[in-house]
Protein backbone atom coordinates (compact mmCIF):
# COMPACT_ATOMS: atom_id res chain seq x y z
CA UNK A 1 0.00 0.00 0.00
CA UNK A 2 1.60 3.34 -0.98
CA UNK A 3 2.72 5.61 2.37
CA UNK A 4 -0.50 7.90 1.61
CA UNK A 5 -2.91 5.06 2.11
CA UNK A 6 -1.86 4.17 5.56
CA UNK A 7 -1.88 7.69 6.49
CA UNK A 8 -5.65 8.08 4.81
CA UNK A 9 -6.43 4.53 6.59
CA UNK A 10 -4.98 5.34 10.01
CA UNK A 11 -6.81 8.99 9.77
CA UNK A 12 -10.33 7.18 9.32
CA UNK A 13 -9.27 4.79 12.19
CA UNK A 14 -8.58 7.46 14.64
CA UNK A 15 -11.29 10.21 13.59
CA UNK A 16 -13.77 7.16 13.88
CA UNK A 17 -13.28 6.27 17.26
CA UNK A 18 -12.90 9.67 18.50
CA UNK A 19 -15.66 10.94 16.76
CA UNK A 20 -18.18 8.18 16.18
CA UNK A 21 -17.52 4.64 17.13
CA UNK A 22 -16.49 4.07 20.75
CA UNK A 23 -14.58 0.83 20.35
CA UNK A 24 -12.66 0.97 24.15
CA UNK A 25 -9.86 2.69 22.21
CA UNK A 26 -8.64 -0.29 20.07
CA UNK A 27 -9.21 1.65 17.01
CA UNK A 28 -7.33 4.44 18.02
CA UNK A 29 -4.02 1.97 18.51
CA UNK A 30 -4.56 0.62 15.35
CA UNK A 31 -4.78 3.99 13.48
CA UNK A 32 -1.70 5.29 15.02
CA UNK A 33 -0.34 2.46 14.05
CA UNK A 34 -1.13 3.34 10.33
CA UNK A 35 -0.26 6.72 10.57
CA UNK A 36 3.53 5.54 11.75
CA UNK A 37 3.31 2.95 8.62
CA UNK A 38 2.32 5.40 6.43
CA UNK A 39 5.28 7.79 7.69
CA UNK A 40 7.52 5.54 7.18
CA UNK A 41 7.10 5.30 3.99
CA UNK A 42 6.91 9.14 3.62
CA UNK A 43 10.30 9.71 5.06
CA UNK A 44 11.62 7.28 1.52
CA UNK A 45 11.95 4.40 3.61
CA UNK A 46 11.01 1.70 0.69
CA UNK A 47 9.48 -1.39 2.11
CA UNK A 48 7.80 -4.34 0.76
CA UNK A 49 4.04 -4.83 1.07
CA UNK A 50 4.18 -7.80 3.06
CA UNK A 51 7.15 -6.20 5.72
CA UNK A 52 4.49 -3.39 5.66
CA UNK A 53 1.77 -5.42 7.12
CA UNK A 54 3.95 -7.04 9.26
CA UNK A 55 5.16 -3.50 11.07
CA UNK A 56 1.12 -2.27 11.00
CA UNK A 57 0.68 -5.76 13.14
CA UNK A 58 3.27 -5.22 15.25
CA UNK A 59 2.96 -1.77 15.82
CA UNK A 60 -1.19 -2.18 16.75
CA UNK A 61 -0.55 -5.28 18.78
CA UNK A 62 2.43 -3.80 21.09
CA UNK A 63 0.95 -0.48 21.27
CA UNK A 64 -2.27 -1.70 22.42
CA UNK A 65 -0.91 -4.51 25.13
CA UNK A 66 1.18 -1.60 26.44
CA UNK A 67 -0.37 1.41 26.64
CA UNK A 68 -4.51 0.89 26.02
CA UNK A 69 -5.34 -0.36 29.39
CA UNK A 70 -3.71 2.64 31.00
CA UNK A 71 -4.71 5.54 28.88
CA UNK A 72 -8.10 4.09 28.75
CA UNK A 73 -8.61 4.15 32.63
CA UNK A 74 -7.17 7.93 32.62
CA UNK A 75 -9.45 9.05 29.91
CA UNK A 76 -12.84 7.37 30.05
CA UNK A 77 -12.83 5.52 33.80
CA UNK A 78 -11.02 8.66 35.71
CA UNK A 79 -14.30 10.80 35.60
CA UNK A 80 -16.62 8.55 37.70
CA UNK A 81 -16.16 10.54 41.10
CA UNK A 82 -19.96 10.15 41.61
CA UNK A 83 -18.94 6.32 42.75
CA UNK A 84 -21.52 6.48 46.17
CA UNK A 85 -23.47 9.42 44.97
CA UNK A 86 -26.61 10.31 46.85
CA UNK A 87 -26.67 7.28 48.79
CA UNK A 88 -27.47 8.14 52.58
CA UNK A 89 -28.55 11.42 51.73
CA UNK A 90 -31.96 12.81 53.04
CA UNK A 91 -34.74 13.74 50.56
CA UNK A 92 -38.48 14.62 50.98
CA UNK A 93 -41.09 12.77 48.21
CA UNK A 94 -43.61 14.81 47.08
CA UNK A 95 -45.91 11.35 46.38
CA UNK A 96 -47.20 8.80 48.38
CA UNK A 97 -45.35 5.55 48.07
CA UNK A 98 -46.31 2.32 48.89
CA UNK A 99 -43.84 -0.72 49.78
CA UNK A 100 -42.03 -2.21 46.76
CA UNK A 101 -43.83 0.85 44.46
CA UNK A 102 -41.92 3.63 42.26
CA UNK A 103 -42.90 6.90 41.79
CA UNK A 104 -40.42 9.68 40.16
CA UNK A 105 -39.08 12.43 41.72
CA UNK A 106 -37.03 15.50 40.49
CA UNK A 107 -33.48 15.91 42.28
CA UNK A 108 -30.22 17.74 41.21
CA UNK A 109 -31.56 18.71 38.31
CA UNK A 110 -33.00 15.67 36.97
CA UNK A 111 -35.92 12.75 37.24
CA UNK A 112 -35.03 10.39 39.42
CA UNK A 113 -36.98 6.77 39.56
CA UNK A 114 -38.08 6.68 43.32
CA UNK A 115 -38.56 2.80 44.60
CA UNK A 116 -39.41 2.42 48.05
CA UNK A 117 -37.51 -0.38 49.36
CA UNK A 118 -38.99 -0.55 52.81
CA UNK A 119 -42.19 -3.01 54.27
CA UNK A 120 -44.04 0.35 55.00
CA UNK A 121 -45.52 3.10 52.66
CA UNK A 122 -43.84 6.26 52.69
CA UNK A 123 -45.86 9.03 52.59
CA UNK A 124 -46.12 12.15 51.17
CA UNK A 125 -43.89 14.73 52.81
CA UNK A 126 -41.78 13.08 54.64
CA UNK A 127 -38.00 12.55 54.79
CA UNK A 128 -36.48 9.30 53.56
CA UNK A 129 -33.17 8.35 53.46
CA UNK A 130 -31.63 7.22 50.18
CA UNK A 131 -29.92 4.12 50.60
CA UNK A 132 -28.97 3.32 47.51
CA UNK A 133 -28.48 4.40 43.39
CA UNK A 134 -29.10 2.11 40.50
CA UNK A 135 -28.31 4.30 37.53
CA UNK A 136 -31.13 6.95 37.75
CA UNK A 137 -33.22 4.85 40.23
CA UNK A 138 -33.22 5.79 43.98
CA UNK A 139 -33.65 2.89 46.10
CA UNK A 140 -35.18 4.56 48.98
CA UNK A 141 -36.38 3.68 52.76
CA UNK A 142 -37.87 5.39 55.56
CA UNK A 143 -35.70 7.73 57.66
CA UNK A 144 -34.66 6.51 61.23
């Protein structure tokens, strides 16, 4: 493949997982990996097809063993500070809830999924105490 495609091929790698597929980073290894291939060839460095392939592999393969794992966790995984959340916090529903019922609630700016987790029904107006978060449900029982 002439230095140009690899660098055309690696660009479409990269842009594509930054920009539309979110494949965990993998594709983002294997474009860089291009664009060095392609480069390589730019600077006159004439290699054969097959010894071209064979540096792509290599190159995708190492760089991805070594470094994906790592920058992945700093980039995507280092945001999550929100690990507990709201749990053990005190809110007041606005509904009446019944044991083992849901009702939705806004909190922080957005609609929560209430779930009353307790033998008792909550009702409306009083205090509970969250005691735990399933993505955007709160699992709720009565405050003691």
């Amino acid at each position: 493949m002439p230095w140009w495609g690899w660098i055309i091929f690696g660009a479409i790698l990269f842009g594509s997982e930054l920009m539309i597929v979110d494949a965990a980073f993998y594709l983002v290894f294997i474009g860089i990996a291009a664009l060095i291939t392609g480069l390589v060839g730019l600077l006159g460095i004439g290699l054969e097809p097959w010894f071209q392939w064979i540096l792509f592999a290599v190159l995708s393969l190492s760089s991805m063993v070594l470094f994906r794992e790592r920058l992945y966790k700093k980039i995507r995984l280092g945001n999550q500070e929100y690990a507990s959340g709201p749990a053990g916090e005190i809110i007041r529903l606005q509904v009446d809830l019944p044991p083992g019922e849901s009702g939705r609630l806004n909190y922080r700016g957005t609609t929560w999924t209430v779930l009353n987790n307790g033998s008792e029904l909550i009702e409306k107006d009083k205090d509970v105490r969250i005691d735990k978060v399933s993505g955007l449900t709160l699992i709720v029982g009565k405050k003691q």
